[in-house]
C-alpha atoms as a PDB file:
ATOM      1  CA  UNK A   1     115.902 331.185  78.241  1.00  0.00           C
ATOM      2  CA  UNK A   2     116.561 329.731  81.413  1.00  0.00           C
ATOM      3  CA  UNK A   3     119.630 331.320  83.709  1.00  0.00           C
ATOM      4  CA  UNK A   4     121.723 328.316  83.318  1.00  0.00           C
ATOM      5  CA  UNK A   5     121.479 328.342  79.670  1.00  0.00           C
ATOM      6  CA  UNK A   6     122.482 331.965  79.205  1.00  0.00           C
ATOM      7  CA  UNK A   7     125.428 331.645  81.612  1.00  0.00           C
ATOM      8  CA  UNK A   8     126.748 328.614  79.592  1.00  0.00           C
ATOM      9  CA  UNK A   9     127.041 330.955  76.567  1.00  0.00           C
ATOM     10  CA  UNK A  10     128.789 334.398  78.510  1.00  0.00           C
ATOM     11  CA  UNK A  11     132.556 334.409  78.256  1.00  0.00           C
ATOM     12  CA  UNK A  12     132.503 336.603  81.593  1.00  0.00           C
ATOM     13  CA  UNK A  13     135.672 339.651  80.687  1.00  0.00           C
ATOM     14  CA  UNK A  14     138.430 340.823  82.059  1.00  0.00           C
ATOM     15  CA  UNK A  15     140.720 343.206  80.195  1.00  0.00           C
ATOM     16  CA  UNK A  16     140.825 346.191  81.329  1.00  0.00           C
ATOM     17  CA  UNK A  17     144.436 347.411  81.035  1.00  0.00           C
ATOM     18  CA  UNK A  18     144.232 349.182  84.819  1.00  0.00           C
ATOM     19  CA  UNK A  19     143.712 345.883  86.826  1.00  0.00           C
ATOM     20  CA  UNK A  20     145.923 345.141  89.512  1.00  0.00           C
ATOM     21  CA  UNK A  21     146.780 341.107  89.769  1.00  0.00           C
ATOM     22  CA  UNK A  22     145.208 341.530  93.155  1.00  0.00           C
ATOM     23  CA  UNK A  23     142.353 342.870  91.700  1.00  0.00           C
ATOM     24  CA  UNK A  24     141.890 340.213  88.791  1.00  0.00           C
ATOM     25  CA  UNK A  25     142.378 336.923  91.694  1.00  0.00           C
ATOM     26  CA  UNK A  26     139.331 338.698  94.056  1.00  0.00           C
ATOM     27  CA  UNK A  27     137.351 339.315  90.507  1.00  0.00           C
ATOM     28  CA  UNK A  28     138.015 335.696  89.465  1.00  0.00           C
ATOM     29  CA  UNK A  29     136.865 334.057  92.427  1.00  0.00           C
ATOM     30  CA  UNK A  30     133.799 336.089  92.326  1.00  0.00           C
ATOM     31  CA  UNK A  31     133.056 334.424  88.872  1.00  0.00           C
ATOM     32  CA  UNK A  32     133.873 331.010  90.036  1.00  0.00           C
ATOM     33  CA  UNK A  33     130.319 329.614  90.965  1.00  0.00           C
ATOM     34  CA  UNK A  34     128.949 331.344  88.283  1.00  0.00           C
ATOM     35  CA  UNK A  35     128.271 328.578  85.701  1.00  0.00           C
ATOM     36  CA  UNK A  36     129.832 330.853  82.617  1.00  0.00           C
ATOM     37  CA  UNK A  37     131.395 329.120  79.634  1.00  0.00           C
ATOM     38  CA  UNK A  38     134.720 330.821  80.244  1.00  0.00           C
ATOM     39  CA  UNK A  39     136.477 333.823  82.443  1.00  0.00           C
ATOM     40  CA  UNK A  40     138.514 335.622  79.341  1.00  0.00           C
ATOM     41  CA  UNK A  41     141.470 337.387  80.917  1.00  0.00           C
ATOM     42  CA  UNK A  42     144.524 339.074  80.034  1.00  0.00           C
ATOM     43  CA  UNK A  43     147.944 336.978  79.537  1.00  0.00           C
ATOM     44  CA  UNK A  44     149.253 337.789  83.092  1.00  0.00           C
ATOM     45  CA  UNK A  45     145.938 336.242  84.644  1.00  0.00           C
ATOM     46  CA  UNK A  46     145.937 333.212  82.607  1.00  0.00           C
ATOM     47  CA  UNK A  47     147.633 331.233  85.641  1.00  0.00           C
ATOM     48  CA  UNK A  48     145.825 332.745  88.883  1.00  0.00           C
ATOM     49  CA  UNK A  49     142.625 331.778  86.127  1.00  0.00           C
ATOM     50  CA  UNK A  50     143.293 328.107  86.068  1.00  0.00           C
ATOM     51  CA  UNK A  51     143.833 327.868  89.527  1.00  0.00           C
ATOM     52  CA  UNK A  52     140.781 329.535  90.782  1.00  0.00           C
ATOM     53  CA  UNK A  53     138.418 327.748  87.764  1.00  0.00           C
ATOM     54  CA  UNK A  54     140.087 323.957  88.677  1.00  0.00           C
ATOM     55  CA  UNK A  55     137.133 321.625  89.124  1.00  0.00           C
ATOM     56  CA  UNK A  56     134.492 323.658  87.695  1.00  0.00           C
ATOM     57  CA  UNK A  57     132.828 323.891  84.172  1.00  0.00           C
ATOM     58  CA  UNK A  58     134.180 327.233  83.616  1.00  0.00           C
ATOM     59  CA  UNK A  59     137.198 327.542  81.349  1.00  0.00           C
ATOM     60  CA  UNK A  60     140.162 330.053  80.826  1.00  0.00           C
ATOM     61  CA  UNK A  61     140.164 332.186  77.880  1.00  0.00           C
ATOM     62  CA  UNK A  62     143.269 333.901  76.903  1.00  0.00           C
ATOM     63  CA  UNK A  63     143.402 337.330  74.528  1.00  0.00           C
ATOM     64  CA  UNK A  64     146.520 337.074  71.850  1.00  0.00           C
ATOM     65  CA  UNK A  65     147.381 339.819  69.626  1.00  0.00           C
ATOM     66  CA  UNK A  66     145.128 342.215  71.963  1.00  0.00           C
ATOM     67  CA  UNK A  67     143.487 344.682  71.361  1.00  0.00           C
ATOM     68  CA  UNK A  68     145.151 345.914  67.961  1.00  0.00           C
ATOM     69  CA  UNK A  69     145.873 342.789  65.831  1.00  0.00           C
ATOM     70  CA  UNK A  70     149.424 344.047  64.348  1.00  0.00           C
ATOM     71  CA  UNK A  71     151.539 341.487  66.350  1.00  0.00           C
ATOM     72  CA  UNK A  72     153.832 339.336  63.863  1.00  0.00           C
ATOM     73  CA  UNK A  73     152.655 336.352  63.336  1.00  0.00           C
ATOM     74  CA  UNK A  74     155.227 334.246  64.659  1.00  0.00           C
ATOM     75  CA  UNK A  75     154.916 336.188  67.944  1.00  0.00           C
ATOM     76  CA  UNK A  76     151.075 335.675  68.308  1.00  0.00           C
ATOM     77  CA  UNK A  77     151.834 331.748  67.454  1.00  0.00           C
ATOM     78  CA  UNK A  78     154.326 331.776  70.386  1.00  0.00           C
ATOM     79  CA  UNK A  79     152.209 333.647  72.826  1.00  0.00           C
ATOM     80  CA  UNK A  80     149.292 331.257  72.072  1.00  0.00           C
ATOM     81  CA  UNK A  81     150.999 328.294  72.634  1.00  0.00           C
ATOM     82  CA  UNK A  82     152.678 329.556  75.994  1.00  0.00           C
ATOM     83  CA  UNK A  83     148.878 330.675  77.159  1.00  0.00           C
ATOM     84  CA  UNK A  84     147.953 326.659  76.079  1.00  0.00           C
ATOM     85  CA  UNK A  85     150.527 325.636  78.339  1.00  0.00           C
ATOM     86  CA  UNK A  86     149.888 327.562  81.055  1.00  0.00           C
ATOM     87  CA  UNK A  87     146.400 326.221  80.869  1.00  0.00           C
ATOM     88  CA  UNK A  88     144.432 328.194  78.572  1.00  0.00           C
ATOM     89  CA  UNK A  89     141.613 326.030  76.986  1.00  0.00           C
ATOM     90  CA  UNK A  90     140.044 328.925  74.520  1.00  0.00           C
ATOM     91  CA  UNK A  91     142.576 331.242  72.974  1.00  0.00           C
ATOM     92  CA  UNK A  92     140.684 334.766  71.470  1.00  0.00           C
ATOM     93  CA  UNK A  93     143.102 336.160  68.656  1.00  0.00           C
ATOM     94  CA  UNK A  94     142.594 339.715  66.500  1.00  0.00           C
ATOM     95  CA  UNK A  95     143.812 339.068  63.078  1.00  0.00           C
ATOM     96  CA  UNK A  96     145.619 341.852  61.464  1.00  0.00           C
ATOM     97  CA  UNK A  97     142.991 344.503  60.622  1.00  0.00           C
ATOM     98  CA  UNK A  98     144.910 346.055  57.985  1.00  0.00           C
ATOM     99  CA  UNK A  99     145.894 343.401  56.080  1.00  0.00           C
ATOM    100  CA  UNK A 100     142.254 342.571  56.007  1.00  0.00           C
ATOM    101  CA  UNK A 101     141.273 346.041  54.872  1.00  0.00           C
ATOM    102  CA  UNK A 102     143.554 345.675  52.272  1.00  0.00           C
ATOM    103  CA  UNK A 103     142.565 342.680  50.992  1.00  0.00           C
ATOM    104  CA  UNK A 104     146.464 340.824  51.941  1.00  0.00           C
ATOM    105  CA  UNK A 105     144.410 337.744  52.310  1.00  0.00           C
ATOM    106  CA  UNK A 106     147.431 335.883  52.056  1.00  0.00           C
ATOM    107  CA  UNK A 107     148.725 337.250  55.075  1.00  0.00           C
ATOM    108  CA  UNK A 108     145.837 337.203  56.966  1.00  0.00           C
ATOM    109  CA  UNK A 109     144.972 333.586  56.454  1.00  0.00           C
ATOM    110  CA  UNK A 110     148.834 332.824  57.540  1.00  0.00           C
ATOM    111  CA  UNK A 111     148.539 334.655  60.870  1.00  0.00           C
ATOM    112  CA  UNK A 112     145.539 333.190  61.780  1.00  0.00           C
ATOM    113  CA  UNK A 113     146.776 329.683  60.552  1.00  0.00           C
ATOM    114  CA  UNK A 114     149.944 329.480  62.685  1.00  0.00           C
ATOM    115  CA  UNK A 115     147.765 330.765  65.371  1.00  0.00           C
ATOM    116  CA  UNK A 116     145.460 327.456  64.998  1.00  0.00           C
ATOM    117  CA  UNK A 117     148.263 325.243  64.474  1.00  0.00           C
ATOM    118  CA  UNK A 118     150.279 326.612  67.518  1.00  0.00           C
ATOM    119  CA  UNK A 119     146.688 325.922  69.677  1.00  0.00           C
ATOM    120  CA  UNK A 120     145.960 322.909  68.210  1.00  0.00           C
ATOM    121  CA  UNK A 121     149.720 321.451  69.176  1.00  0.00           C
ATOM    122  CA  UNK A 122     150.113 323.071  72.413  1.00  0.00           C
ATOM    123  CA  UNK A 123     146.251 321.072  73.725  1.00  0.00           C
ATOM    124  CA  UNK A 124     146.370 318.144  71.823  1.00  0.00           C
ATOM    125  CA  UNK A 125     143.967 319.365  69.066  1.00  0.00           C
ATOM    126  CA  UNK A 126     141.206 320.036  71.972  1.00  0.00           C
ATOM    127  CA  UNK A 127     142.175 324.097  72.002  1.00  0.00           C
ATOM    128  CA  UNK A 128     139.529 326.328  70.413  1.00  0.00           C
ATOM    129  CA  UNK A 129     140.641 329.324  68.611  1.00  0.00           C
ATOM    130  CA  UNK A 130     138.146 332.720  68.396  1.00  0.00           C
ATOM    131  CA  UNK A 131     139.166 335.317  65.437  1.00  0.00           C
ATOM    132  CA  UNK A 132     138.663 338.440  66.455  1.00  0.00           C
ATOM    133  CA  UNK A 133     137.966 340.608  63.609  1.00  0.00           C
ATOM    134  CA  UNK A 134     137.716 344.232  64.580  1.00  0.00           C
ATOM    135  CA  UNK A 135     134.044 344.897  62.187  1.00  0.00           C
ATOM    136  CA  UNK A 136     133.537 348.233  63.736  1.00  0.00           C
ATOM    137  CA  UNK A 137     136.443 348.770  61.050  1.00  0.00           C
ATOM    138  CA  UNK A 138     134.753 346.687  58.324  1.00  0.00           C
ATOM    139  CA  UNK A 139     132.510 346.937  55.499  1.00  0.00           C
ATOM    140  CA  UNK A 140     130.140 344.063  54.416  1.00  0.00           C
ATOM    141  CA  UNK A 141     132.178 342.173  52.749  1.00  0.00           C
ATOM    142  CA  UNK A 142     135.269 342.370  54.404  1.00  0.00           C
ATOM    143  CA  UNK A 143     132.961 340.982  57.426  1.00  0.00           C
ATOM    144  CA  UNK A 144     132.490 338.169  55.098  1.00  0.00           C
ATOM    145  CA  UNK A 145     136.418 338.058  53.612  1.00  0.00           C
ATOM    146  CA  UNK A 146     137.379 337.803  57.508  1.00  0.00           C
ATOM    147  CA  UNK A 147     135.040 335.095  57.973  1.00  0.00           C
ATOM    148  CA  UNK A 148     135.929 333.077  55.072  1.00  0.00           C
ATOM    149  CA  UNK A 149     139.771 333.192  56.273  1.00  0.00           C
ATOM    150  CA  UNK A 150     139.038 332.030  59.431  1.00  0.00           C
ATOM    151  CA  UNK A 151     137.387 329.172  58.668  1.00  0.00           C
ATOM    152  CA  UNK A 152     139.843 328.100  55.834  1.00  0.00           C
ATOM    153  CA  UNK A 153     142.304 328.055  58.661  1.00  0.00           C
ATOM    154  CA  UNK A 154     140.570 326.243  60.988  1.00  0.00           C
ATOM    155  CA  UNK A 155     139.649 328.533  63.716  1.00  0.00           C
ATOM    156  CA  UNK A 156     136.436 327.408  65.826  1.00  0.00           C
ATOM    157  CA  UNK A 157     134.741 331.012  66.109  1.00  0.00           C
ATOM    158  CA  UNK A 158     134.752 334.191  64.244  1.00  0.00           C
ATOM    159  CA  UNK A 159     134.021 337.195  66.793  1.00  0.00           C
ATOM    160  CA  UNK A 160     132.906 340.782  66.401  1.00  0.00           C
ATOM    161  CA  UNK A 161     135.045 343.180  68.205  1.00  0.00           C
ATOM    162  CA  UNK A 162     137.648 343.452  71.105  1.00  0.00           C
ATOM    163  CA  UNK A 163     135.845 346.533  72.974  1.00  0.00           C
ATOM    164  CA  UNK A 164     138.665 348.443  72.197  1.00  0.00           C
ATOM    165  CA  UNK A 165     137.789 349.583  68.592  1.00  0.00           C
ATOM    166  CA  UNK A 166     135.403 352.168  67.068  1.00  0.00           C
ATOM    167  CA  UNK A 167     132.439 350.117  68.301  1.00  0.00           C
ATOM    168  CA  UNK A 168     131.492 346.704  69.803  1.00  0.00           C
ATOM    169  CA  UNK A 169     128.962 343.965  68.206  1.00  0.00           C
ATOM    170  CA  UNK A 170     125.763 344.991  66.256  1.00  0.00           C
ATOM    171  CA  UNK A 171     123.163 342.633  64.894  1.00  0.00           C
ATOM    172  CA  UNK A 172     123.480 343.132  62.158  1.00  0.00           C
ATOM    173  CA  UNK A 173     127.383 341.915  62.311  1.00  0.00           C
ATOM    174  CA  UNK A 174     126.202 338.811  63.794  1.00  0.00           C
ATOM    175  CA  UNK A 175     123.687 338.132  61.381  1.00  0.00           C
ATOM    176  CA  UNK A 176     126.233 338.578  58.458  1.00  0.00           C
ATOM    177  CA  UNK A 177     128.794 336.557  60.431  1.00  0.00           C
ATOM    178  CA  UNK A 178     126.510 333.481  60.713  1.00  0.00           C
ATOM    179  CA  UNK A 179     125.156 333.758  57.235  1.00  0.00           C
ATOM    180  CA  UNK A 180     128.903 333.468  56.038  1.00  0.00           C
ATOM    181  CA  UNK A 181     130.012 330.748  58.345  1.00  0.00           C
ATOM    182  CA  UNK A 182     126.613 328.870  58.673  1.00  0.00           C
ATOM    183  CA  UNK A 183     126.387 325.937  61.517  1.00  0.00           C
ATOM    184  CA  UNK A 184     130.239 325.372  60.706  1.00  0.00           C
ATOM    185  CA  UNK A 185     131.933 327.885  63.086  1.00  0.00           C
ATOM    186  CA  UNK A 186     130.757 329.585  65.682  1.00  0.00           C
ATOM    187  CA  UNK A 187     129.773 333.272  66.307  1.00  0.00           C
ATOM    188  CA  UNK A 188     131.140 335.676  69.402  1.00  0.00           C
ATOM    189  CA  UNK A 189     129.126 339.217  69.978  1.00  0.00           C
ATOM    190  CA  UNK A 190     131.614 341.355  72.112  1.00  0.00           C
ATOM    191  CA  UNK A 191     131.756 344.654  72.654  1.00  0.00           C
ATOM    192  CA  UNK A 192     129.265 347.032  74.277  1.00  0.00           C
ATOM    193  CA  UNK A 193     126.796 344.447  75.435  1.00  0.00           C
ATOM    194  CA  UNK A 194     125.473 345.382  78.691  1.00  0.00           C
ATOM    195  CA  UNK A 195     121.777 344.593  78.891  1.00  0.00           C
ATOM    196  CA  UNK A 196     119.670 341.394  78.583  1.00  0.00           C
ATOM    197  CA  UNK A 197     117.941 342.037  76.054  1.00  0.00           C
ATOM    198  CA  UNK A 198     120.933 343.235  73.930  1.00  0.00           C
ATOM    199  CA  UNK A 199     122.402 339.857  74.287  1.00  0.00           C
ATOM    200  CA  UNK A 200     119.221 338.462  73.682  1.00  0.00           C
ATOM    201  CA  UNK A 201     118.960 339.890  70.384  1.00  0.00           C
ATOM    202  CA  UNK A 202     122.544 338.649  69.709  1.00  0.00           C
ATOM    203  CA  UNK A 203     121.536 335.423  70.418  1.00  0.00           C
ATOM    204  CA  UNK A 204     118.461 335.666  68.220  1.00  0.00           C
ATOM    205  CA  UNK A 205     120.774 336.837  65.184  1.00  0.00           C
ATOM    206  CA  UNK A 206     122.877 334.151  65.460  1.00  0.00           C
ATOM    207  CA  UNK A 207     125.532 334.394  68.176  1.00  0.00           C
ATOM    208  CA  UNK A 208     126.289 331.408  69.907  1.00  0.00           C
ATOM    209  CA  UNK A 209     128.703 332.727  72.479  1.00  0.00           C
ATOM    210  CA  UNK A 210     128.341 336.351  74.476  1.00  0.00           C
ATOM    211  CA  UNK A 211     131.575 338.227  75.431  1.00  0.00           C
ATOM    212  CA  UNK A 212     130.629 340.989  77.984  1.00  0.00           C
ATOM    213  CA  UNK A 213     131.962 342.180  81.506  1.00  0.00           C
ATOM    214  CA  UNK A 214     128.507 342.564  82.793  1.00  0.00           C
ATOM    215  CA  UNK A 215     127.417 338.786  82.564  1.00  0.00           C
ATOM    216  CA  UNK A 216     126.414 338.871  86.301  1.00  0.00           C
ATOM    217  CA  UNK A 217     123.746 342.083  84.836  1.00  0.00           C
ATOM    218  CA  UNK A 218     122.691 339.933  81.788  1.00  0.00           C
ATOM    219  CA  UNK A 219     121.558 336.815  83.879  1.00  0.00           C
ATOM    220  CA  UNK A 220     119.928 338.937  86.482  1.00  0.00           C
ATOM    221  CA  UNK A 221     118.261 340.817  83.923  1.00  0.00           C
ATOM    222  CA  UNK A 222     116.443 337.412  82.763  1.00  0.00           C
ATOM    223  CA  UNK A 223     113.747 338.121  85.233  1.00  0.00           C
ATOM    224  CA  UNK A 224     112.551 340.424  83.724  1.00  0.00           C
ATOM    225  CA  UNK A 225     112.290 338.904  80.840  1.00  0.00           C
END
């Protein structure tokens, strides 16, 4: 895989809870040049974000719901479509993990579908909507439950973990994340992924997006590869 290639699928991260705004605008402008799909920052860098990206190929991603997923509904709707406004292209959401657990489906599929609709309205149907799912919590087939709900309400991605949880991504996550979802949706490893070859092997199991803050590492790591 060529440099280019693997910086085209690295949403480059930002969310530590400990950054200064200061901080995040000299961070930012270090990942300007970069050629990553997106920068994925916190709410309050969402606007320093789209000024510092303007008139390159990298987008803003925005975190809703983050990191624990138990935000109403109606409050994660709002906050999405603010983050839209403010210039957000890619919006990453965490569906409620309990509800999931508990099999609530109904309740799951309507916070992730106001979530979608609020995107979708806010960017003219051109926002793209990740659904975090939290599978460090999960068994099997709630992997596959969560998957199923997000693509019945519309989201573009399903995604493995916020970094926050009891673990990040595994390959075995991905795998059964694109096995539910097929070609349809696509699949975000996040969480712990701090070598090459780790992403690599994310990659090979069927992620089509990397979430990491080390995607300067990954692409220099190519090299070697």
């Amino acid at each position: 895989m060529q440099r280019a290639q693997l910086a085209a699928m690295i949403d480059q991260t930002l969310l530590k809870p400990t950054v200064s705004l200061d901080d995040g605008g000299a961070w930012l402008r270090e990942q300007r040049d970069i050629g990553f799909a997106s920068v994925c920052v916190t709410p309050r860098l969402v606007t320093e974000a789209v000024r510092v990206m303007r008139r390159t190929d990298t987008v803003v991603c925005a975190v809703v719901g983050f990191p624990l997923g138990y935000d109403t509904a109606e409050t994660k709707a709002f906050e999405a479509a603010q983050l839209v406004a403010e210039g957000a292209s890619e919006i990453d959401m965490v569906l409620p993990i309990g509800d999931l657990l508990f099999e609530e489906d109904a309740l799951v599929l309507d916070d992730i579908t106001r979530v979608v609709e609020a995107v979708r309205g806010a960017s003219d149907g051109t926002g793209i909507v990740k659904v975090i799912l939290e599978t460090g919590y999960l068994l099997e087939a709630d992997i596959r439950r969560g998957c199923r709900l997000a693509e019945r309400a519309g989201a573009d991605f399903v995604k493995t973990s916020t970094g926050f949880g009891p673990r990040g991504a595994s390959v075995e996550d991905v795998r059964i994340m694109r096995e539910a979802v097929g070609e349809r949706l696509g699949v975000k490893a996040a969480g712990g992924i701090r070598t090459t070859a780790d992403a690599l092997a994310m990659i090979e199991a069927g992620a089509s997006r990397i979430g990491t803050s080390a995607g300067a590492t990954l692409l220099d790591g190519l090299a070697g590869e």
